[in-house]
Protein backbone atom coordinates (compact mmCIF):
# COMPACT_ATOMS: atom_id res chain seq x y z
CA UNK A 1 163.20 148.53 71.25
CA UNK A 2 165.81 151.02 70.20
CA UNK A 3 167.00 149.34 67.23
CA UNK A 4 164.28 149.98 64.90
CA UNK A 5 163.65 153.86 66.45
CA UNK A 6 167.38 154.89 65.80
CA UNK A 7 167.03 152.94 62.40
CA UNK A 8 163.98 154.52 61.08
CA UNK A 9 165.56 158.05 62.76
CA UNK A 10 168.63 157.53 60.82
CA UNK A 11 166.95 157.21 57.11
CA UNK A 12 164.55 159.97 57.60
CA UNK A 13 167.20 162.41 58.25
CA UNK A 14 169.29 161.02 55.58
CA UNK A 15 172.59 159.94 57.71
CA UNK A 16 176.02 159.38 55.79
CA UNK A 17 177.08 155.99 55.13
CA UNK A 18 179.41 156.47 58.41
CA UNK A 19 176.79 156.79 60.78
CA UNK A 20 175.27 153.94 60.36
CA UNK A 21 178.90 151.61 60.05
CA UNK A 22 180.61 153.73 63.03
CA UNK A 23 177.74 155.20 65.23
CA UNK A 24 174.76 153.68 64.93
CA UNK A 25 174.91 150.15 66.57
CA UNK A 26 177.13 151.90 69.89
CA UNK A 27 174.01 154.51 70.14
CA UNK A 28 171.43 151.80 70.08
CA UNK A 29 173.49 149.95 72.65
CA UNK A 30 174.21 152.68 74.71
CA UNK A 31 170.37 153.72 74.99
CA UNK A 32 169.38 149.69 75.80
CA UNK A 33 172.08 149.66 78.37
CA UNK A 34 170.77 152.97 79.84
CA UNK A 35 166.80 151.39 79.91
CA UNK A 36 167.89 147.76 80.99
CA UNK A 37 170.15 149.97 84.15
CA UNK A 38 166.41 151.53 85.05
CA UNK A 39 164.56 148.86 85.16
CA UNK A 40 166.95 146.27 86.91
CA UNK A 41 168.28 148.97 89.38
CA UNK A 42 164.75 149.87 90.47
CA UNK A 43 164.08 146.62 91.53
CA UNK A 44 167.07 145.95 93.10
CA UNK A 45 166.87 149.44 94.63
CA UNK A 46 163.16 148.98 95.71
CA UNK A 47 164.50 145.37 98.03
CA UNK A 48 167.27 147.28 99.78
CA UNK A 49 165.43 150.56 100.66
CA UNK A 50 162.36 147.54 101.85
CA UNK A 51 165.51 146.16 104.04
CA UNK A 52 166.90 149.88 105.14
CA UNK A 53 163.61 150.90 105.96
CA UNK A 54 162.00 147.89 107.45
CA UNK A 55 158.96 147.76 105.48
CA UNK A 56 156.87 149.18 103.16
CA UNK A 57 155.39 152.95 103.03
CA UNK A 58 153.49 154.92 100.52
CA UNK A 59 156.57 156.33 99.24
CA UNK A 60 159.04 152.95 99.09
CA UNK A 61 158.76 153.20 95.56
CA UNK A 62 159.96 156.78 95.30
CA UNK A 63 163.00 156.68 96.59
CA UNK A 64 164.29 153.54 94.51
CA UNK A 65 163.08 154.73 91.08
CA UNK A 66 165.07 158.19 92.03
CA UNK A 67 168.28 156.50 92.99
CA UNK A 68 167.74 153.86 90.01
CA UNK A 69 167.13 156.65 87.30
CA UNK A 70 169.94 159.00 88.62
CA UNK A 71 172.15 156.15 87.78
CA UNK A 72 170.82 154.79 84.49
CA UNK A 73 170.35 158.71 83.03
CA UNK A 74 174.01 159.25 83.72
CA UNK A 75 174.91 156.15 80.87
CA UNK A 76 172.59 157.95 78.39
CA UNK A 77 174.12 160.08 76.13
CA UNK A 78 173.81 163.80 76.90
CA UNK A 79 172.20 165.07 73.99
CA UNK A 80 168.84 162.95 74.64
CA UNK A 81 169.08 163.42 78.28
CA UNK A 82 166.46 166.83 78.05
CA UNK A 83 164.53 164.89 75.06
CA UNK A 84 163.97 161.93 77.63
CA UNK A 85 163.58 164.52 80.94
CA UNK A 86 160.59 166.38 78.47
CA UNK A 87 158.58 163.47 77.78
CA UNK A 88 158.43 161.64 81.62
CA UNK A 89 157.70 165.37 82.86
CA UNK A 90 154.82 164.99 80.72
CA UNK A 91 153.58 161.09 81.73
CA UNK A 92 154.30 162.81 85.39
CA UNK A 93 152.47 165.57 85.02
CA UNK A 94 149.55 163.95 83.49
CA UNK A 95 150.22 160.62 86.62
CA UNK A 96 150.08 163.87 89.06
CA UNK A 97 146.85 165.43 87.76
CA UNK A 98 144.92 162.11 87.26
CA UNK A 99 146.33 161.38 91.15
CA UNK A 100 144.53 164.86 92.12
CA UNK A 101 141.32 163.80 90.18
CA UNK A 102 141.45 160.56 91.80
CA UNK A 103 141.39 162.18 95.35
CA UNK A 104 138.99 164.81 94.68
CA UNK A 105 141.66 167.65 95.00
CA UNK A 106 140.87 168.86 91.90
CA UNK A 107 137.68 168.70 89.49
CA UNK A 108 137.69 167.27 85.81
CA UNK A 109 137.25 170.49 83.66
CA UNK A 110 135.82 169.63 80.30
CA UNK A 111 137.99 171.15 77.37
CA UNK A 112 140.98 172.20 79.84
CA UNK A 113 143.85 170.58 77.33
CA UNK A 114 142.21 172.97 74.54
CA UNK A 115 142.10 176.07 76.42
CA UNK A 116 145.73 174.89 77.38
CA UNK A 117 146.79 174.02 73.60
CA UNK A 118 145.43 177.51 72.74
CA UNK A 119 147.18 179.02 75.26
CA UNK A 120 150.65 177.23 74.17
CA UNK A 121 149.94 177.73 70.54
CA UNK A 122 149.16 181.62 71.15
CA UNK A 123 152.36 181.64 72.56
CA UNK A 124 154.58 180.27 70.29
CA UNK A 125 152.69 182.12 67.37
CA UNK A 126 153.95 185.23 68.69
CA UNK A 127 157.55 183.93 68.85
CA UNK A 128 157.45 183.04 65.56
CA UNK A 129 156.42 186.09 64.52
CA UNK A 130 159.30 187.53 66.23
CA UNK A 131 163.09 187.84 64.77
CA UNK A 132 165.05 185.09 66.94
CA UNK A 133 161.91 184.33 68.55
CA UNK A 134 162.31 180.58 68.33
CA UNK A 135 165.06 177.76 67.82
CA UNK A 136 165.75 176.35 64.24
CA UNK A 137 164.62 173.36 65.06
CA UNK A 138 160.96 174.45 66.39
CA UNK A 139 161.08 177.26 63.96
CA UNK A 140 161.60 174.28 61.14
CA UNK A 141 158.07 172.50 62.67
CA UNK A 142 155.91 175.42 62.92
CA UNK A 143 156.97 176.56 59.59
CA UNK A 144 156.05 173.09 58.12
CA UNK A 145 153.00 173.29 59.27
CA UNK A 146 152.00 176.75 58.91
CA UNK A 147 154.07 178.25 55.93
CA UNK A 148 156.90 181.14 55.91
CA UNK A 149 154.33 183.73 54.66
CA UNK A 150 154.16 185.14 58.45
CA UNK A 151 157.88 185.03 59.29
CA UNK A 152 159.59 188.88 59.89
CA UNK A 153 161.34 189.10 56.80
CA UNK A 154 164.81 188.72 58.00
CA UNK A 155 166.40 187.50 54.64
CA UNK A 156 165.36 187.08 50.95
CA UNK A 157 162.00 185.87 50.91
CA UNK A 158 161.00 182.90 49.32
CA UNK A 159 156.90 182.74 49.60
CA UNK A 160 155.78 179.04 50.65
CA UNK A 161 153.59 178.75 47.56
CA UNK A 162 156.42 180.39 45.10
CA UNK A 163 158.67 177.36 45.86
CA UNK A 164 155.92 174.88 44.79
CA UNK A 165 156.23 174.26 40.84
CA UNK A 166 153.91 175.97 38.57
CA UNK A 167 151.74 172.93 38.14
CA UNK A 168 151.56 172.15 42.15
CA UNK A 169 151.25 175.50 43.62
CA UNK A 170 147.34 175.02 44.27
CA UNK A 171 144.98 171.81 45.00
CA UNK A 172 143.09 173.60 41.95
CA UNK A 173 145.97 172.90 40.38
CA UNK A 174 146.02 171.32 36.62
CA UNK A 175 144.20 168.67 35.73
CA UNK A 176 145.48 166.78 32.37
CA UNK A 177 142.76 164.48 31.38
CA UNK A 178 139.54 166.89 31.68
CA UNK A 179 138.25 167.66 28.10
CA UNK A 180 138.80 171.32 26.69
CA UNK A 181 135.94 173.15 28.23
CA UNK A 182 135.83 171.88 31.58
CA UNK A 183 139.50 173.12 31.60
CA UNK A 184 138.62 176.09 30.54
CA UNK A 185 135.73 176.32 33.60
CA UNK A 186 138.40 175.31 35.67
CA UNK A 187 140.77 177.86 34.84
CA UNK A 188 138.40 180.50 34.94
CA UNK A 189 137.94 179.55 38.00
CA UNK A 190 141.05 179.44 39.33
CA UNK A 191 142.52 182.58 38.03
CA UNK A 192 139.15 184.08 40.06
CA UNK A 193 140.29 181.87 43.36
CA UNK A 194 144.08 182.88 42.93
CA UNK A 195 143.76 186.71 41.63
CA UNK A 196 141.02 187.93 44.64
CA UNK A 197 142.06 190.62 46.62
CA UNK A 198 145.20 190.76 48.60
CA UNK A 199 146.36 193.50 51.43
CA UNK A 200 149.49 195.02 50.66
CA UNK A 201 151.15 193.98 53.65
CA UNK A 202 150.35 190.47 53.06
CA UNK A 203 153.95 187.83 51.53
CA UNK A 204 151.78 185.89 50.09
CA UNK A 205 151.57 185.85 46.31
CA UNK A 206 148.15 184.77 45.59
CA UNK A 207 144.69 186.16 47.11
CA UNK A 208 143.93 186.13 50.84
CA UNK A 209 141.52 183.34 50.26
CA UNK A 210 144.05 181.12 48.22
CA UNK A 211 146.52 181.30 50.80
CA UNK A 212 144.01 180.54 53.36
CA UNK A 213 142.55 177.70 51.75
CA UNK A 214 145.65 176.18 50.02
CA UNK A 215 147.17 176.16 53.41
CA UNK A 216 144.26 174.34 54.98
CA UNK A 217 143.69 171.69 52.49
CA UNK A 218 147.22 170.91 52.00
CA UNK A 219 147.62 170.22 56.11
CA UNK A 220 144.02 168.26 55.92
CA UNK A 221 145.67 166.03 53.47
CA UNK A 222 148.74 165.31 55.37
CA UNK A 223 146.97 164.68 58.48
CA UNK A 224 144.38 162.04 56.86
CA UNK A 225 147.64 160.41 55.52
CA UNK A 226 149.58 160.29 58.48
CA UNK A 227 146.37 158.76 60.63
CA UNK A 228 146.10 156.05 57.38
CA UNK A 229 149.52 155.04 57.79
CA UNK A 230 149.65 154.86 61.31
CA UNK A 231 146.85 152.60 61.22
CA UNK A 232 148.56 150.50 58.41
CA UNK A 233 151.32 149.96 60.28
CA UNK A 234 149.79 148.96 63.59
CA UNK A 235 147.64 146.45 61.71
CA UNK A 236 150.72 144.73 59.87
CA UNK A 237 150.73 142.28 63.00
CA UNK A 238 147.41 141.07 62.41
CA UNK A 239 149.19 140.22 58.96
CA UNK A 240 151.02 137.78 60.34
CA UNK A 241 148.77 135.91 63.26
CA UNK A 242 145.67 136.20 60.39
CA UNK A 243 146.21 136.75 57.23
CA UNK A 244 142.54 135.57 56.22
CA UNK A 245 140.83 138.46 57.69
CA UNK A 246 143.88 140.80 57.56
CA UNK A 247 141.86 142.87 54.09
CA UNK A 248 138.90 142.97 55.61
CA UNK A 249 139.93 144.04 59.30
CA UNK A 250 142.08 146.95 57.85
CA UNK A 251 138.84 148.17 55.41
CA UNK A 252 137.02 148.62 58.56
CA UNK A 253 139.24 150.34 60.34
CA UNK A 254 140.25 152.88 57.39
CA UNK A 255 136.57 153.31 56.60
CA UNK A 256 136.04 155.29 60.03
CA UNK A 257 135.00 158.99 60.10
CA UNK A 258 137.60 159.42 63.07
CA UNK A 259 140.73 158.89 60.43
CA UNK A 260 139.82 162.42 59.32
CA UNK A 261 139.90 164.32 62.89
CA UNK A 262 143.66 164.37 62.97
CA UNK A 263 143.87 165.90 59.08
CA UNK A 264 140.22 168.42 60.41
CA UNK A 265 142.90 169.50 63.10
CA UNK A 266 145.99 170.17 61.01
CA UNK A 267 143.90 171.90 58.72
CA UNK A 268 141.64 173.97 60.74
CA UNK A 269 144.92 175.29 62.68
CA UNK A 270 146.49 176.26 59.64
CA UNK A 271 143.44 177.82 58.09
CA UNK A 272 142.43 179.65 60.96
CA UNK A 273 146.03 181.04 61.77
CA UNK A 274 146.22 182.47 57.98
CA UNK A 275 142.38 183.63 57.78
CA UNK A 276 143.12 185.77 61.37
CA UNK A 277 146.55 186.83 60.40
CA UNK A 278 145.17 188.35 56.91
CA UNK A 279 141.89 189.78 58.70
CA UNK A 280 144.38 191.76 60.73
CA UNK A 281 146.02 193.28 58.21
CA UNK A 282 142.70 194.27 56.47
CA UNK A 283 141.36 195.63 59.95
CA UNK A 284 144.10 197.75 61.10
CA UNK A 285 146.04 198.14 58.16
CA UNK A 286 149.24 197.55 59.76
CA UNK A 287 151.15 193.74 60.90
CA UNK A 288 153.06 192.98 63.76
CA UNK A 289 153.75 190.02 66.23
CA UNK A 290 151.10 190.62 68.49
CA UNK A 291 148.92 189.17 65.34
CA UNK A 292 150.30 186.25 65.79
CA UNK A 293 149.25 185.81 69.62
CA UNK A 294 145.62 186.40 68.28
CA UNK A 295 145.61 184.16 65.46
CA UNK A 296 147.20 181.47 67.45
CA UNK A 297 145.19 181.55 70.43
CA UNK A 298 141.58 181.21 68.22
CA UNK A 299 143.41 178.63 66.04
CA UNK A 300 144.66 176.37 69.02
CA UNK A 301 140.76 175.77 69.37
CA UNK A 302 140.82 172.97 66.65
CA UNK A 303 141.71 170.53 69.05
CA UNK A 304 138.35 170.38 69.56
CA UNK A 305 138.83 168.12 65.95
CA UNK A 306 141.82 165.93 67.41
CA UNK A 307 141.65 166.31 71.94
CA UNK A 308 144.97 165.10 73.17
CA UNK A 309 145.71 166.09 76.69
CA UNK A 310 149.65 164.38 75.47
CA UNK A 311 150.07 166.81 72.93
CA UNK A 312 148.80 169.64 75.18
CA UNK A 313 151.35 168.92 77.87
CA UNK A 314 154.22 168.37 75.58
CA UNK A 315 153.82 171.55 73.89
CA UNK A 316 153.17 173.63 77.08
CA UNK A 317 156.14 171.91 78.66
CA UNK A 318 158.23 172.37 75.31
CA UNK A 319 157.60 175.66 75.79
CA UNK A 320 158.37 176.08 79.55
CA UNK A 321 162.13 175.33 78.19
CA UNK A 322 161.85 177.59 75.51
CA UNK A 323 161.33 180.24 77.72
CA UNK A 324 163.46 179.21 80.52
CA UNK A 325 166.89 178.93 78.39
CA UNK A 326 165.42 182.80 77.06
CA UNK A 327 165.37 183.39 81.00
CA UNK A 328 169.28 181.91 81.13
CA UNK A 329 170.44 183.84 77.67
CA UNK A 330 169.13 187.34 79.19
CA UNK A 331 170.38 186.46 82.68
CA UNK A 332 166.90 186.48 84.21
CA UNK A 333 166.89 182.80 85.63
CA UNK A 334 169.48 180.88 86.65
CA UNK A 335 171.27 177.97 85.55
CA UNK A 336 171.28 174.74 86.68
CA UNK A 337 174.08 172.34 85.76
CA UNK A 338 172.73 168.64 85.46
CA UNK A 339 168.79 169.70 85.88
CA UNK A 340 167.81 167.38 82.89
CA UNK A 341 169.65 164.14 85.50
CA UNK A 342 167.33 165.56 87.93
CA UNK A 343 164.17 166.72 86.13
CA UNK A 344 163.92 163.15 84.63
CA UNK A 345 164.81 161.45 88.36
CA UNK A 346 162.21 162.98 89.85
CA UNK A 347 159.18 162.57 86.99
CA UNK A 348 160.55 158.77 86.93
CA UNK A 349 159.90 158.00 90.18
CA UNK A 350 156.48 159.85 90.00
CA UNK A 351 156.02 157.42 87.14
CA UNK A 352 157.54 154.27 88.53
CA UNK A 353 155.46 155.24 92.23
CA UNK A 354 152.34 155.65 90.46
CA UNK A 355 153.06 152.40 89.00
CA UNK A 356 153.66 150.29 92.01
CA UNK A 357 150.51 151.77 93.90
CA UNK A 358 148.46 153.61 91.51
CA UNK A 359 148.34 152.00 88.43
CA UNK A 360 144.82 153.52 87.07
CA UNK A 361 146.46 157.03 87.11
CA UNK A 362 149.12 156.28 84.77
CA UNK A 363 148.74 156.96 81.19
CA UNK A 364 147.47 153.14 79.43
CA UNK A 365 150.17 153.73 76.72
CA UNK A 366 152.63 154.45 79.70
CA UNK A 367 151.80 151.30 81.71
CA UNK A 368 151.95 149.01 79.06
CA UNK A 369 155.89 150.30 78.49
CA UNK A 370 156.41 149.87 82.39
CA UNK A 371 155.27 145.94 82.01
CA UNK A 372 157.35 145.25 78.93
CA UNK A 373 160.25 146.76 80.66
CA UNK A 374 159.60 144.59 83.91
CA UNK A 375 158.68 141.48 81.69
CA UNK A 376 155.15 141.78 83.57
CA UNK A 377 156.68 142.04 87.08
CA UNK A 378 154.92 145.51 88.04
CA UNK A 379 151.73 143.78 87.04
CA UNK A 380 152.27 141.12 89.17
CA UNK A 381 152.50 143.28 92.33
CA UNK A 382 149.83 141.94 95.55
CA UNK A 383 148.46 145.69 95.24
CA UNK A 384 145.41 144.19 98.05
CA UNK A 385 147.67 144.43 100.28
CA UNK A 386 148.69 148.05 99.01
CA UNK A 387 145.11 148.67 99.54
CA UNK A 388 145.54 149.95 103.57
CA UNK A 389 147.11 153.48 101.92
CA UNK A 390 143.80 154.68 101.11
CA UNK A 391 144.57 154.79 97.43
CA UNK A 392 142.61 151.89 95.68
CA UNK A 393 145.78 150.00 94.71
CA UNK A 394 144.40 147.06 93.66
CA UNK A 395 141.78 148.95 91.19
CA UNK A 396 142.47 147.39 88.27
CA UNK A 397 142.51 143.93 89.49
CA UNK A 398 141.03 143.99 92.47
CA UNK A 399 141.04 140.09 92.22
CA UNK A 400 143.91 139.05 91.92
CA UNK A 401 146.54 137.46 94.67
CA UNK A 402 149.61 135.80 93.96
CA UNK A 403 149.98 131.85 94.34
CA UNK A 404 152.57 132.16 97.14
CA UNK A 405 154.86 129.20 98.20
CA UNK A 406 153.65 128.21 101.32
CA UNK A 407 157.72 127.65 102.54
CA UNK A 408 158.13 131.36 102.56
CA UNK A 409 154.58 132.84 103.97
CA UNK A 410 151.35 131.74 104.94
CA UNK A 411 149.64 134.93 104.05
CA UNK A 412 146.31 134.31 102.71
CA UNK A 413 143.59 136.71 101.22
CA UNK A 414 141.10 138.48 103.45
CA UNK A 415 137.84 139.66 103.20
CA UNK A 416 135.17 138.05 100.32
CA UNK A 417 137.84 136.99 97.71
């Protein structure tokens, strides 16, 4: 599982040639040894807590998970312990909220992971408005996406589109085969795009509307791409098992309105974040970082394009770090030594109890990594029999019972099964 995600890791960010001969295979191993430790010592775990405490409760899968996951966290290396403690607090979180639906504590709100993206994005907006307001490496992301142009000018500044070449600095950009007067049309037309009106406070080179626009369609474009590929990839299976249908299968499923909502998303954001940002400076005639809580707030409401209560969470809870290490560096909030061990003990077992009695409140994606890790063992749990805690165990297959060998137990099914 690990070989092909530290693989594909490695190229992307360009590692020397002694990474990959010195470092590479002992990371992979180290990370398999840390998952094969979880999932083995959770079901060891799980039969001697059954033994210590005599029988099964609602919360004998708790306290195994938390005792198997302190010890397999502790082989990982340290530097992806908080990268693996973010993303199960966000499967926990998510297991924890559908668990509240599920009893009726709470109601389904429609919309509540946009108002919560908007939230999050007006948020980090203003931090990255801000001098120091972020980390490089979230500073790096946000500045993909959105451009430089809004950044405090803390250096030399290099405008987004000036570092484009001449030729690629607009999607109206040159065009070499059109015949002599539809060139001409078209560079009327974009000197008239590019040379519009521009506040003076503004970094961008080129009109409001051209940096608005450009930004947009540039982001649509990346996001349509991305959603292609994704779905070329996940179809190269089907390749193999039928290669007959393989061309037609994968012209269906690229000739789907949906593979634009991720790119309608991306560029929405970006346009919206500019448009506001610029509107700003034209309304009060003066910029500052509270812009950027405005214009990130209104532009967090393209998820509407793209709903993802996963990327929600993960940015919220990305930022709840953010702003808790700010908390440490200023001496507001304490620090914890080893709170990543027990931040991703405790989500684990949320996720690993969930999945031994609650299976339909776990993310899909999340359950089908919980039976490849058990080899289908959590699926082949007697969750009828869980069914006496009040919490519909036995949900998703509320047929099943396990062919028992009648030298062990005699137990038999009950009721009109």
């Amino acid at each position: 599982m690990y070989a092909p995600l530290y693989l594909v890791t490695a190229v992307l960010r360009r590692k020397n040639k002694d990474y990959f001969l010195k470092r590479l295979l002992p990371e992979i191993l180290q990370s398999t040894l840390f998952l094969g430790t979880n999932a083995f010592m959770f079901i060891a775990s799980f039969c001697v807590w059954r033994k210590i405490l005599g029988g099964f409760f609602l919360f004998s899968s708790f306290l195994p998970a938390f005792c198997a996951s302190v010890c397999a966290i502790s082989i990982e290396r340290k530097k992806r312990r908080g990268l693996l403690a973010l993303y199960i607090t966000n499967v926990a979180v998510e297991t924890l909220y559908r668990m509240a639906l599920s009893r009726g504590i709470v109601t389904e709100r429609k919309n509540i992971e946009v108002l919560l993206f908007s939230v999050t994005s007006a948020i980090y907006m203003y931090f990255f408005r801000m001098k120091n307001g972020l980390e490089k490496s979230t500073l790096s992301a946000i500045g993909f996406l959105v451009g430089y142009d809004e950044r405090p000018q803390v250096e030399p500044h290099v405008s987004s589109t000036e570092s484009l070449p001449r030729k690629e600095k607009s999607f109206l950009g040159k065009f070499q085969c059109l015949p002599k007067w539809l060139e001409q049309a078209r560079s009327n037309l974009h000197q008239m795009f590019r040379k519009g009106p521009r506040h003076h406070l503004c970094r961008h080179t080129h009109s409001c509307l051209a940096y608005t626009l450009e930004g947009s369609a540039v982001q649509f474009g990346i996001g349509c791409a991305a959603q292609i590929g994704i779905i070329c990839l996940t179809s190269l299976p089907r390749l193999l098992k039928e290669p007959k249908t393989f061309l037609g299968h994968l012209a269906r499923s690229l000739w789907k309105k949906d593979n634009c909502y991720l790119g309608a998303f991306l560029g929405s954001f970006v346009g919206i974040f500019r448009l506001i940002n610029c509107l700003l400076r034209w309304l009060r005639n003066h910029d500052e970082a509270f812009h950027g809580l405005i214009a990130g707030f209104l532009a967090g409401w393209s998820m509407m394009w793209y709903k993802s209560v996963t990327v929600a969470l993960y940015m919220t809870l990305k930022l709840v770090e953010i702003l808790y290490f700010k908390g440490i560096a200023t001496g507001k909030m304490p620090y914890f030594k080893s709170a990543d061990v027990l931040i991703y003990s405790i989500s684990t077992a949320v996720c690993f109890h969930a999945g031994v009695f609650e299976p339909h409140n776990i993310r899909p994606t999340y359950w089908r990594f919980l039976l490849r890790l058990t080899k289908n063992r959590m699926g082949t749990i007697n969750r009828r029999l869980c069914d006496v805690f009040g919490v519909n165990s036995s949900k998703m297959n509320p047929n099943f019972w396990p062919n028992y060998d009648p030298q062990y137990t005699n137990i038999k099914p009950e009721g009109p099964w």
